[in-house]
N, C-alpha and C. Protein backbone atom coordinates (compact mmCIF):
# COMPACT_ATOMS: atom_id res chain seq x y z
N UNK A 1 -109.34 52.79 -97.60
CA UNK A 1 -110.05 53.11 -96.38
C UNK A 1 -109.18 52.84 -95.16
N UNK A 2 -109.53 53.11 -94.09
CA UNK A 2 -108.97 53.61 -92.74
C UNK A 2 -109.00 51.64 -92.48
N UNK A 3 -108.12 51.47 -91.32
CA UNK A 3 -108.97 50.67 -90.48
C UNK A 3 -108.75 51.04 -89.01
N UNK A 4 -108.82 52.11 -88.80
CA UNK A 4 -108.92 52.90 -87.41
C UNK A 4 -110.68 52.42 -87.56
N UNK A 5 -111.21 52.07 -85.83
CA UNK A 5 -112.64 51.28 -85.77
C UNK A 5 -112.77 51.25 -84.47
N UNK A 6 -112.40 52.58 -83.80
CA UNK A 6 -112.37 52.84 -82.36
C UNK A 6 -113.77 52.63 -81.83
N UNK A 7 -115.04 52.68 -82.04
CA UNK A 7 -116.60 51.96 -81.44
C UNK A 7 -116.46 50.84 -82.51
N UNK A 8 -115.87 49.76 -82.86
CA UNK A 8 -115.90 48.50 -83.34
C UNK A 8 -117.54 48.64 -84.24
N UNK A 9 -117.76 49.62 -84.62
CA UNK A 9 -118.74 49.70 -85.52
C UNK A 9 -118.88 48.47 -86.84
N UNK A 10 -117.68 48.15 -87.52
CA UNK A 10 -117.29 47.94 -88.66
C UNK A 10 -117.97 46.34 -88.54
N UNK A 11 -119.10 46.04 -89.65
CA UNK A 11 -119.81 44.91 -89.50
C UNK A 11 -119.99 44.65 -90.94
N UNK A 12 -120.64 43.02 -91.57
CA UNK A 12 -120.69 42.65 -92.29
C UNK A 12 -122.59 42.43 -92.88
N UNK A 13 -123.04 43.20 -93.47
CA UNK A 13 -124.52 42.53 -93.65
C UNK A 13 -124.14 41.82 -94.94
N UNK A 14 -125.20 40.54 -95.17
CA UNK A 14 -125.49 39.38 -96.36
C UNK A 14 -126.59 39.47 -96.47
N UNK A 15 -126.63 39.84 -97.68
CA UNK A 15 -127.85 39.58 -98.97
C UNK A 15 -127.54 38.58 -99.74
N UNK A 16 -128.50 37.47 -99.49
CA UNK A 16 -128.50 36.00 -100.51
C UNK A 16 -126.66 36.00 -100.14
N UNK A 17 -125.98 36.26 -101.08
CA UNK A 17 -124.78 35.13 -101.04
C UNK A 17 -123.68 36.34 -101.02
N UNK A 18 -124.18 37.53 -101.16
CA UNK A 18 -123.24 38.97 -100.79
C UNK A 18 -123.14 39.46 -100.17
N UNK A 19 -122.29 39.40 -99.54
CA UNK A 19 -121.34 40.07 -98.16
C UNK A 19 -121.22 41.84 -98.16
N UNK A 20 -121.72 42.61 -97.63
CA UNK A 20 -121.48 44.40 -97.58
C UNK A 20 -120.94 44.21 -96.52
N UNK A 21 -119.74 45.61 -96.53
CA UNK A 21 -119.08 46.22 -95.39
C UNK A 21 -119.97 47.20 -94.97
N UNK A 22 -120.58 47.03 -93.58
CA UNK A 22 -121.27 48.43 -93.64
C UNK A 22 -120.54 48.59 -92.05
N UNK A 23 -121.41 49.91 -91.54
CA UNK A 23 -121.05 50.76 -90.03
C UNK A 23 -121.85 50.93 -89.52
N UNK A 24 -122.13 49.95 -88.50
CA UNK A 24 -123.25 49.95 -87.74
C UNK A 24 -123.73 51.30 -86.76
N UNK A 25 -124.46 52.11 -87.26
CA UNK A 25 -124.91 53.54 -85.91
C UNK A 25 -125.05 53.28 -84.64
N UNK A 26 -125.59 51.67 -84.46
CA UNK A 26 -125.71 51.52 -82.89
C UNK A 26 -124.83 51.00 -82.36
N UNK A 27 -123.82 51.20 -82.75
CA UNK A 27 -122.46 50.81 -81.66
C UNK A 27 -122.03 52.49 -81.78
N UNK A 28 -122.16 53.49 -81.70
CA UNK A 28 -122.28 55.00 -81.17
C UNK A 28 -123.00 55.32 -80.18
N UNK A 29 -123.00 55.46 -78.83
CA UNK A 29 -123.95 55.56 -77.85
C UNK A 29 -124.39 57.56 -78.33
N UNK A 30 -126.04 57.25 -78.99
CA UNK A 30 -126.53 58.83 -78.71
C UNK A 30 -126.82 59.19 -80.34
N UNK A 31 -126.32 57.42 -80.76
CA UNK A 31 -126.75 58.17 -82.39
C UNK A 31 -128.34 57.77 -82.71
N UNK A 32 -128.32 57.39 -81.65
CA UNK A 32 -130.64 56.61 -82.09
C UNK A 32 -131.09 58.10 -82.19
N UNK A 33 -130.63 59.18 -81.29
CA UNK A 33 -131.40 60.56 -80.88
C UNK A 33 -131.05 61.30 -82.52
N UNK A 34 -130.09 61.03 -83.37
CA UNK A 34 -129.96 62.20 -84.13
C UNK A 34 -130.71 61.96 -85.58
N UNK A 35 -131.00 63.47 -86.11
CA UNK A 35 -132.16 63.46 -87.24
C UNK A 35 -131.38 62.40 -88.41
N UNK A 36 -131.98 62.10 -89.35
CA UNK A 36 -131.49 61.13 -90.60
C UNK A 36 -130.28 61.99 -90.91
N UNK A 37 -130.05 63.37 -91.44
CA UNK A 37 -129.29 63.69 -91.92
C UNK A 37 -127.63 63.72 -91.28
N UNK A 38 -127.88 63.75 -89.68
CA UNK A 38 -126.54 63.55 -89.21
C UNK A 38 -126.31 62.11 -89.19
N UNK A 39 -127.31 61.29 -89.21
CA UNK A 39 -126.91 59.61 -89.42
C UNK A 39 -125.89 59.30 -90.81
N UNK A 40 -126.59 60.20 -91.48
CA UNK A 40 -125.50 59.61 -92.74
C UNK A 40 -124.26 60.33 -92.38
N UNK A 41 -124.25 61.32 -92.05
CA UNK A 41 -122.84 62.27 -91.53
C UNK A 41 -121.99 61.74 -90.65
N UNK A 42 -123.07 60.60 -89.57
CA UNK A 42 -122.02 59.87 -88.53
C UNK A 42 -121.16 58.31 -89.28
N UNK A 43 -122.09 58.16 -89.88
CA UNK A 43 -121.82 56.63 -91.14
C UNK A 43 -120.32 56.91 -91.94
N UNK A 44 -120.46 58.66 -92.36
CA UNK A 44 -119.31 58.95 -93.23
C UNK A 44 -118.38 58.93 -92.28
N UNK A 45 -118.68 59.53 -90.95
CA UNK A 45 -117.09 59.41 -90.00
C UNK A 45 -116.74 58.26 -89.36
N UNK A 46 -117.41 57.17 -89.32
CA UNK A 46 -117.19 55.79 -88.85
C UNK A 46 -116.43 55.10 -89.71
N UNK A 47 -116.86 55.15 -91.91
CA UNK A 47 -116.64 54.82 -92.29
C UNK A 47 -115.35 55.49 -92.67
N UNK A 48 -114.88 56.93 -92.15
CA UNK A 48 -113.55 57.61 -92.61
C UNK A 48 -112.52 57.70 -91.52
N UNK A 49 -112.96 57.14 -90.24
CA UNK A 49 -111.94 57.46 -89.23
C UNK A 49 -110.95 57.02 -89.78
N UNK A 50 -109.57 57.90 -89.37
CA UNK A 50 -108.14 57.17 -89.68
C UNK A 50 -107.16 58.07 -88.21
N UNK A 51 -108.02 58.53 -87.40
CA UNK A 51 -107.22 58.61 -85.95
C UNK A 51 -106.83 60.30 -86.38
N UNK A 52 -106.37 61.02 -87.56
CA UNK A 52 -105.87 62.02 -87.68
C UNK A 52 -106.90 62.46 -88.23
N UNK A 53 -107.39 62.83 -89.56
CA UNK A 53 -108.18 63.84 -89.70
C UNK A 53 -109.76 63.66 -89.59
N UNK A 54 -109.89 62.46 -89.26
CA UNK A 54 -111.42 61.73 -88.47
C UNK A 54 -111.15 61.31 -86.87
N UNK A 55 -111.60 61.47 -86.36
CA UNK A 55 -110.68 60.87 -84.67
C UNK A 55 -112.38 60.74 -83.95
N UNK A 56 -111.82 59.81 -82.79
CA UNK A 56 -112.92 59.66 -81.65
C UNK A 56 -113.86 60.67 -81.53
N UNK A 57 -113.35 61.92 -81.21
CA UNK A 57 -113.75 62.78 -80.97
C UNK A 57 -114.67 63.30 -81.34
N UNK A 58 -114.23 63.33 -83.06
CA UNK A 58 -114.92 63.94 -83.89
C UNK A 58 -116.52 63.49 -83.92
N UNK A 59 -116.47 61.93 -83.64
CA UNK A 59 -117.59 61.24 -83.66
C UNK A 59 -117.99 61.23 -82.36
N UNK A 60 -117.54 61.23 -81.76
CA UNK A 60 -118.50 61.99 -80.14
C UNK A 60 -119.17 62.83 -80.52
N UNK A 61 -118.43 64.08 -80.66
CA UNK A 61 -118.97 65.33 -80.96
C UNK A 61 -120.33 65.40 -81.59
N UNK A 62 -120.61 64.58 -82.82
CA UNK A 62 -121.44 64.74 -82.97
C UNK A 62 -122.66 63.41 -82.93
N UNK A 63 -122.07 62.83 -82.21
CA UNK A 63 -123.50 61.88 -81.48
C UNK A 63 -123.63 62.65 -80.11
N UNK A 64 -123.01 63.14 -79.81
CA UNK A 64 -123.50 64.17 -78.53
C UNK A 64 -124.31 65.42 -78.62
N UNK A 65 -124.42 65.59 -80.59
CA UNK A 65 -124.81 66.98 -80.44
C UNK A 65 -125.92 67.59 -80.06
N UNK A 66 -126.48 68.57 -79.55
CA UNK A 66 -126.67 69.15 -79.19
C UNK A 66 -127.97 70.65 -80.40
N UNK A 67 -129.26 70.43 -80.44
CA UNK A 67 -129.14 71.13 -81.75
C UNK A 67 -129.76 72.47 -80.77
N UNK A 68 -129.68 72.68 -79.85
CA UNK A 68 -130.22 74.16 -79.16
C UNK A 68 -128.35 75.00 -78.87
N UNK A 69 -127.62 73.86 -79.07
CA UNK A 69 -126.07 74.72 -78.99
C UNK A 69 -125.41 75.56 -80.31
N UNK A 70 -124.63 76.04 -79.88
CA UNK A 70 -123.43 76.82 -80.54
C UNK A 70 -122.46 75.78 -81.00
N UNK A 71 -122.28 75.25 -82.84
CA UNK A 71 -121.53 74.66 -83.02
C UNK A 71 -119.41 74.76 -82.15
N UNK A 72 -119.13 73.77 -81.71
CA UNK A 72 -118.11 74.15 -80.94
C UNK A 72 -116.97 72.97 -81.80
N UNK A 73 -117.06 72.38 -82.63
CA UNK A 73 -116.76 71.29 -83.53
C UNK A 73 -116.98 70.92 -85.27
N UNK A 74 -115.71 71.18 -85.71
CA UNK A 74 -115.84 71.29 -86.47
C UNK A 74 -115.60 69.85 -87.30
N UNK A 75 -116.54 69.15 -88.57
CA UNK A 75 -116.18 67.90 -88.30
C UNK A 75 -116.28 67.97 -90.22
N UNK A 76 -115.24 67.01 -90.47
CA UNK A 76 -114.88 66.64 -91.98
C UNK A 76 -116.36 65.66 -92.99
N UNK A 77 -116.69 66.18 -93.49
CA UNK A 77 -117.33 65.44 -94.69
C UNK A 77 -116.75 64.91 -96.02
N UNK A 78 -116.53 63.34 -95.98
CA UNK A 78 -115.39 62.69 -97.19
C UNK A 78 -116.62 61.99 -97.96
N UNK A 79 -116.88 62.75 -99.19
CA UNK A 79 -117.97 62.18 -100.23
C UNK A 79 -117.31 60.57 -100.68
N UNK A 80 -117.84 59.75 -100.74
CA UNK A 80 -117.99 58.40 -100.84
C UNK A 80 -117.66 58.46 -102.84
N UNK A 81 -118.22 59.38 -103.58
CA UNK A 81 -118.28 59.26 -105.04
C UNK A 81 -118.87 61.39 -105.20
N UNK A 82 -118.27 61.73 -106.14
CA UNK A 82 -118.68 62.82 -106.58
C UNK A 82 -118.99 62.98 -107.95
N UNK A 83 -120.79 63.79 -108.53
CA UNK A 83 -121.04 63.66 -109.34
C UNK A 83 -121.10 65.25 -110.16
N UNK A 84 -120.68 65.46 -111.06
CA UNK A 84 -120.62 66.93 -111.54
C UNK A 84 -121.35 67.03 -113.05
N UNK A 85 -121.84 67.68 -112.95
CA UNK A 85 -122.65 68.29 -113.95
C UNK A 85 -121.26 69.01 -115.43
N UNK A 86 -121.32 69.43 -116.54
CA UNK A 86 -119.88 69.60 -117.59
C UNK A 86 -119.74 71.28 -116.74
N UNK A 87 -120.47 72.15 -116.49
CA UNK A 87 -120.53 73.32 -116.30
C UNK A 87 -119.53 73.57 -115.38
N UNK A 88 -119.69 72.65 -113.63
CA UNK A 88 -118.55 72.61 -112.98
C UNK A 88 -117.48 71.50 -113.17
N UNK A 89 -117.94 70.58 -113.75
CA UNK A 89 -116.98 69.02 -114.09
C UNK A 89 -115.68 69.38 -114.44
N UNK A 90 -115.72 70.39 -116.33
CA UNK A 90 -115.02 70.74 -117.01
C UNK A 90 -113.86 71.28 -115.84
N UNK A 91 -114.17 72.56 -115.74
CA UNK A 91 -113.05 73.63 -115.12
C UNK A 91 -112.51 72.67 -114.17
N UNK A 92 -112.75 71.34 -113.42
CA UNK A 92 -112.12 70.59 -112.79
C UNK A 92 -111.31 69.81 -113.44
N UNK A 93 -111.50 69.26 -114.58
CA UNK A 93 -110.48 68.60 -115.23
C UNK A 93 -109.10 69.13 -115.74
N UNK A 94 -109.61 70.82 -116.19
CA UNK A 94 -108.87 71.78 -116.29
C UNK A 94 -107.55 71.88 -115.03
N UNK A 95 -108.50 72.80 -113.59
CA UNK A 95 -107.42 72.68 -112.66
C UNK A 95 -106.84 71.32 -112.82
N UNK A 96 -107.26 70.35 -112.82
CA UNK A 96 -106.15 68.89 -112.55
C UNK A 96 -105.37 69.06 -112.84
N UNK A 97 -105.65 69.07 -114.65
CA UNK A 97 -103.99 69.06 -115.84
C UNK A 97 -103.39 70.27 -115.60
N UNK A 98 -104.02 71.39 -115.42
CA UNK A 98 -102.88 72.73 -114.81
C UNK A 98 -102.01 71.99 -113.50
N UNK A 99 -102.73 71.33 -112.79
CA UNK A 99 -102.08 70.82 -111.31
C UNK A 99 -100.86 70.16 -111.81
N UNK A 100 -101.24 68.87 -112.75
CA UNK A 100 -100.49 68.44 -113.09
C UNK A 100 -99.12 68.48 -113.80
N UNK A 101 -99.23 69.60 -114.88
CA UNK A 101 -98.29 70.23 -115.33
C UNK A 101 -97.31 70.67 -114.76
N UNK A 102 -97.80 71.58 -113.45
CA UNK A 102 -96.78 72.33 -112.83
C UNK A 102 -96.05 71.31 -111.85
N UNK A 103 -96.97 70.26 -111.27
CA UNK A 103 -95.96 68.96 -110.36
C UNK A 103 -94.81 68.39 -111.76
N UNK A 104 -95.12 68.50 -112.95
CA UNK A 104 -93.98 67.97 -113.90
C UNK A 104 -92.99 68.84 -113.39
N UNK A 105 -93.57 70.46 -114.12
CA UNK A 105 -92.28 71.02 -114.10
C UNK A 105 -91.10 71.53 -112.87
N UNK A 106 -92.05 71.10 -111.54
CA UNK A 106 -91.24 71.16 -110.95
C UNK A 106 -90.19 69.43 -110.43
N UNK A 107 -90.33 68.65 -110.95
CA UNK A 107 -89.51 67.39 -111.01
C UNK A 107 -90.97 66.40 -110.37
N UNK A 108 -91.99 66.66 -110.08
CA UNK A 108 -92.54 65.43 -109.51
C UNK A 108 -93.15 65.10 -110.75
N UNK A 109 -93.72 63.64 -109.86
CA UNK A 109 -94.64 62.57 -110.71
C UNK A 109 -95.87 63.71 -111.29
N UNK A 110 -96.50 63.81 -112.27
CA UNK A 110 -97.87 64.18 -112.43
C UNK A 110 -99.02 63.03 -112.34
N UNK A 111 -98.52 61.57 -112.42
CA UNK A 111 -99.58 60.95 -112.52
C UNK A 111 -99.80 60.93 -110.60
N UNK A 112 -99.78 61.37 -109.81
CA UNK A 112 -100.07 61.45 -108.29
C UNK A 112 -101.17 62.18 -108.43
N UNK A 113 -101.50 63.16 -109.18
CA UNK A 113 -102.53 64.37 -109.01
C UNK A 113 -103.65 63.43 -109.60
N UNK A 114 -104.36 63.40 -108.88
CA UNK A 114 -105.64 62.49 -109.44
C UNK A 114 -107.16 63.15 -108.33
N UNK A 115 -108.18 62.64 -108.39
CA UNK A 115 -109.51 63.44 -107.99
C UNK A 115 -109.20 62.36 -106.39
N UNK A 116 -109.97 63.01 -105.41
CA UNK A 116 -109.39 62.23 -103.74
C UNK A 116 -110.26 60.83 -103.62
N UNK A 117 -111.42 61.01 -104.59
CA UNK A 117 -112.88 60.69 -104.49
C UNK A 117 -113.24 60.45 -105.64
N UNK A 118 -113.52 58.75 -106.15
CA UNK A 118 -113.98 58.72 -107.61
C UNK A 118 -115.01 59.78 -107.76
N UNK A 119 -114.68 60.02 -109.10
CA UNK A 119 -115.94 61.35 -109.79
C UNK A 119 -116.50 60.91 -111.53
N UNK A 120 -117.23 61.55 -111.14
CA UNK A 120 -118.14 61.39 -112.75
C UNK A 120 -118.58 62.75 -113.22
N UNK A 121 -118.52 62.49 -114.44
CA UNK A 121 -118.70 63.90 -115.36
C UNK A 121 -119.79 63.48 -116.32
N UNK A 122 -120.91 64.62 -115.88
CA UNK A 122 -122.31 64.31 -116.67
C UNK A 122 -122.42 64.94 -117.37
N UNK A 123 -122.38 65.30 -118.88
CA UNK A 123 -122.59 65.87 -120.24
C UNK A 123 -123.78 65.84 -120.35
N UNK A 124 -124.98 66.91 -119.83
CA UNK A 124 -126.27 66.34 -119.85
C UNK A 124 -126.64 67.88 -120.56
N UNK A 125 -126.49 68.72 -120.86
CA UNK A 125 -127.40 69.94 -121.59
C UNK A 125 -126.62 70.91 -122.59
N UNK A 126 -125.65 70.54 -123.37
CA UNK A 126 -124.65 71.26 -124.02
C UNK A 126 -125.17 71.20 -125.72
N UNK A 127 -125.76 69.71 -125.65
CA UNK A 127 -126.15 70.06 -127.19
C UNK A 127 -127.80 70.35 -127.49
N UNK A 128 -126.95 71.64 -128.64
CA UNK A 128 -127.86 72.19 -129.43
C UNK A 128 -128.76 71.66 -130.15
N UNK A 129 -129.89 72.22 -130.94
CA UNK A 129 -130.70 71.51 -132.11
C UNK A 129 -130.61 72.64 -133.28
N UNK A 130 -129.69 72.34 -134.32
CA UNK A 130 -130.02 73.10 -135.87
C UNK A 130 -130.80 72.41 -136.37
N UNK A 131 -130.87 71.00 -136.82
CA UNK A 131 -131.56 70.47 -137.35
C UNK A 131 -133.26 69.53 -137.42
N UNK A 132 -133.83 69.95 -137.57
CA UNK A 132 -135.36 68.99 -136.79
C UNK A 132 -136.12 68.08 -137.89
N UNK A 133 -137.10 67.40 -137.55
CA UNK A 133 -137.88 67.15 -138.91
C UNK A 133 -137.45 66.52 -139.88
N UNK A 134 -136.02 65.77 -139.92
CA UNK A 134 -135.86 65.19 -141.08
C UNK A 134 -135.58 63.75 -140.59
N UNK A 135 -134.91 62.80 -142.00
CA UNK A 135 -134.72 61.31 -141.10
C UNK A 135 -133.11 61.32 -140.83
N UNK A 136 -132.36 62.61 -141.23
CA UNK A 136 -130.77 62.22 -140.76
C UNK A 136 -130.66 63.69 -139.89
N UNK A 137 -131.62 64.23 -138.91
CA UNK A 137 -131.57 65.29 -138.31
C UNK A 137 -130.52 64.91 -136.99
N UNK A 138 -130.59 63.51 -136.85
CA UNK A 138 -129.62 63.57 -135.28
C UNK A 138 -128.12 63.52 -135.82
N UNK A 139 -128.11 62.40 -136.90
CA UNK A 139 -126.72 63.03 -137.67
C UNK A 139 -126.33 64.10 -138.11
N UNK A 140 -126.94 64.96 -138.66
CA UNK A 140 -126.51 66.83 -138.65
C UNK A 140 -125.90 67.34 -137.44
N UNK A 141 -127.13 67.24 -136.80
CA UNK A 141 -126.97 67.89 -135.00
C UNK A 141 -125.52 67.28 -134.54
N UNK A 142 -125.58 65.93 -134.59
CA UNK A 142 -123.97 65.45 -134.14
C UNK A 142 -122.62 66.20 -134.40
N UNK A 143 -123.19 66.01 -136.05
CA UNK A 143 -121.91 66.63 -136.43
C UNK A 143 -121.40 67.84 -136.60
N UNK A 144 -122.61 68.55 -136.61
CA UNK A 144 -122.56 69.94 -135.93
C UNK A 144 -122.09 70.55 -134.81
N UNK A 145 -122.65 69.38 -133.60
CA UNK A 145 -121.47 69.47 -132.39
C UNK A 145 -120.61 69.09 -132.10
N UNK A 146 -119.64 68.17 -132.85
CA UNK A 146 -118.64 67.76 -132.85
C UNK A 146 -117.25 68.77 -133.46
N UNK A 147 -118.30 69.33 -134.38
CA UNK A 147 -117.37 70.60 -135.10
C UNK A 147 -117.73 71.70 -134.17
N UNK A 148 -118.48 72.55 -133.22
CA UNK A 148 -118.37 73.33 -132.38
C UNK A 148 -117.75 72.67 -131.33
N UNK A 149 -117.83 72.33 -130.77
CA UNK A 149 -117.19 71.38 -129.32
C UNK A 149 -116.06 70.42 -129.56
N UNK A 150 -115.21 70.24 -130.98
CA UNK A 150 -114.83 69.28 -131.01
C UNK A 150 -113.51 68.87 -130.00
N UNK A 151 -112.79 70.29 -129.60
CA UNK A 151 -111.68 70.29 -128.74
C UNK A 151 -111.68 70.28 -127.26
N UNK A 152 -113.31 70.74 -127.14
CA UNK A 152 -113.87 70.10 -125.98
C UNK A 152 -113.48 68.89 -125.61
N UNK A 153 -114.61 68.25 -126.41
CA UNK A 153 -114.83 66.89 -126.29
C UNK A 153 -113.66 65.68 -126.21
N UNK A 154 -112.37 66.24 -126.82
CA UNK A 154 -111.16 65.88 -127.20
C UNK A 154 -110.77 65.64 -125.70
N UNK A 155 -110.86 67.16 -125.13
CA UNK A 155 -109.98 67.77 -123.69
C UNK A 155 -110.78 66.32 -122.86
N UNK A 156 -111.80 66.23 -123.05
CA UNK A 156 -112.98 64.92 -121.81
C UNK A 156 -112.41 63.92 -122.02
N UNK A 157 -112.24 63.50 -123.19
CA UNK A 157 -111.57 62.37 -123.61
C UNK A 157 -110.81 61.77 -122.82
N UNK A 158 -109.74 62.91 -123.38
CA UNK A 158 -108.37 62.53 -122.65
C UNK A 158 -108.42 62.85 -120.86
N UNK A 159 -109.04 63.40 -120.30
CA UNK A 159 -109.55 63.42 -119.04
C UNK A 159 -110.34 62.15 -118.30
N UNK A 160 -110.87 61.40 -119.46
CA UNK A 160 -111.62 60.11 -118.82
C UNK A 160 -110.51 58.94 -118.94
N UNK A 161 -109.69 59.33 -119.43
CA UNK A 161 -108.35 57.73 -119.37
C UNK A 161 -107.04 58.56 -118.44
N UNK A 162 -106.93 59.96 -118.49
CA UNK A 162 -105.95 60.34 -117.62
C UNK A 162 -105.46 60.48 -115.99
N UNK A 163 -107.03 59.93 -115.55
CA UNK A 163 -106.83 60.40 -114.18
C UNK A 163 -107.45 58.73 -113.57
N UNK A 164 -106.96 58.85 -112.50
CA UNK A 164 -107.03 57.44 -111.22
C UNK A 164 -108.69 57.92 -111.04
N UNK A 165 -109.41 57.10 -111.10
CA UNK A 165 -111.38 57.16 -110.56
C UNK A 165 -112.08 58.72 -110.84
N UNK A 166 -111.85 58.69 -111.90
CA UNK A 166 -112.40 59.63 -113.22
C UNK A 166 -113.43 58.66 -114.36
């Protein structure tokens, strides 16, 4: 994280005996006026300023905004954690190791190519049911998808130990 903290936002709340870093909204003059959803939007740029691609400005801009105007500002959203479903997850793990490959072959590091933003990959609707009704039906089904998917599952594998906050 940044420690650019140009409205000295950057404060400590304690629960019982735990200390949070949080970003206080009311050290922003104009953020009491804005709906919940730009509060969390101003939280992400307090908590992402780094002077270059978060700046003062940016966070003016939009504690000043304006919702009867013409956006005139364009302002960065840096997800805190990203969660993906296998449908889009996969083809991301994919581009990586393609990414990665080609930083080999052209002389760089490949272990640099990593996700910007820890991420998680949710395997939540891929398996099938052949088998029902019996007492070793989830063991069939397993191994049934292990033998359709098995090079899948291989590719995740090696995707969940290969990359930095994966």
């Amino acid at each position: 994280m940044s420690n650019v903290d140009t409205f000295e936002s950057k404060s400590t709340l304690t629960v019982g005996d735990t200390d949070y870093e949080i970003y206080r909204l009311d050290a922003v003059p104009g953020a009491e006026k804005l709906p919940f959803s730009l509060k969390v939007l101003l939280e992400n740029l307090l908590r992402t300023e780094d002077g270059a691609n978060i700046t003062e400005e940016h966070i003016k801009a939009l504690a000043n905004w304006d919702p009867s105007a013409d956006p005139s500002t364009e302002i960065q959203f840096t997800p805190a954690r990203v969660v993906m479903q296998d449908f889009t997850g996969v083809p991301c793990i994919v581009d990586l190791a393609t990414m990665r490959e080609k930083v080999a072959e052209l002389g760089g590091n490949p272990d640099t190519v990593n996700p910007l933003a820890p991420a998680e990959l949710v395997i939540d609707h891929s398996v099938q049911i052949d088998a029902f009704g019996t007492a070793d039906a989830i063991e069939r089904n397993m191994d049934i998808e292990y033998q359709r998917n098995g090079e899948r599952y291989q590719f995740l594998r090696w995707g969940q130990t290969a990359f930095d906050d994966f």
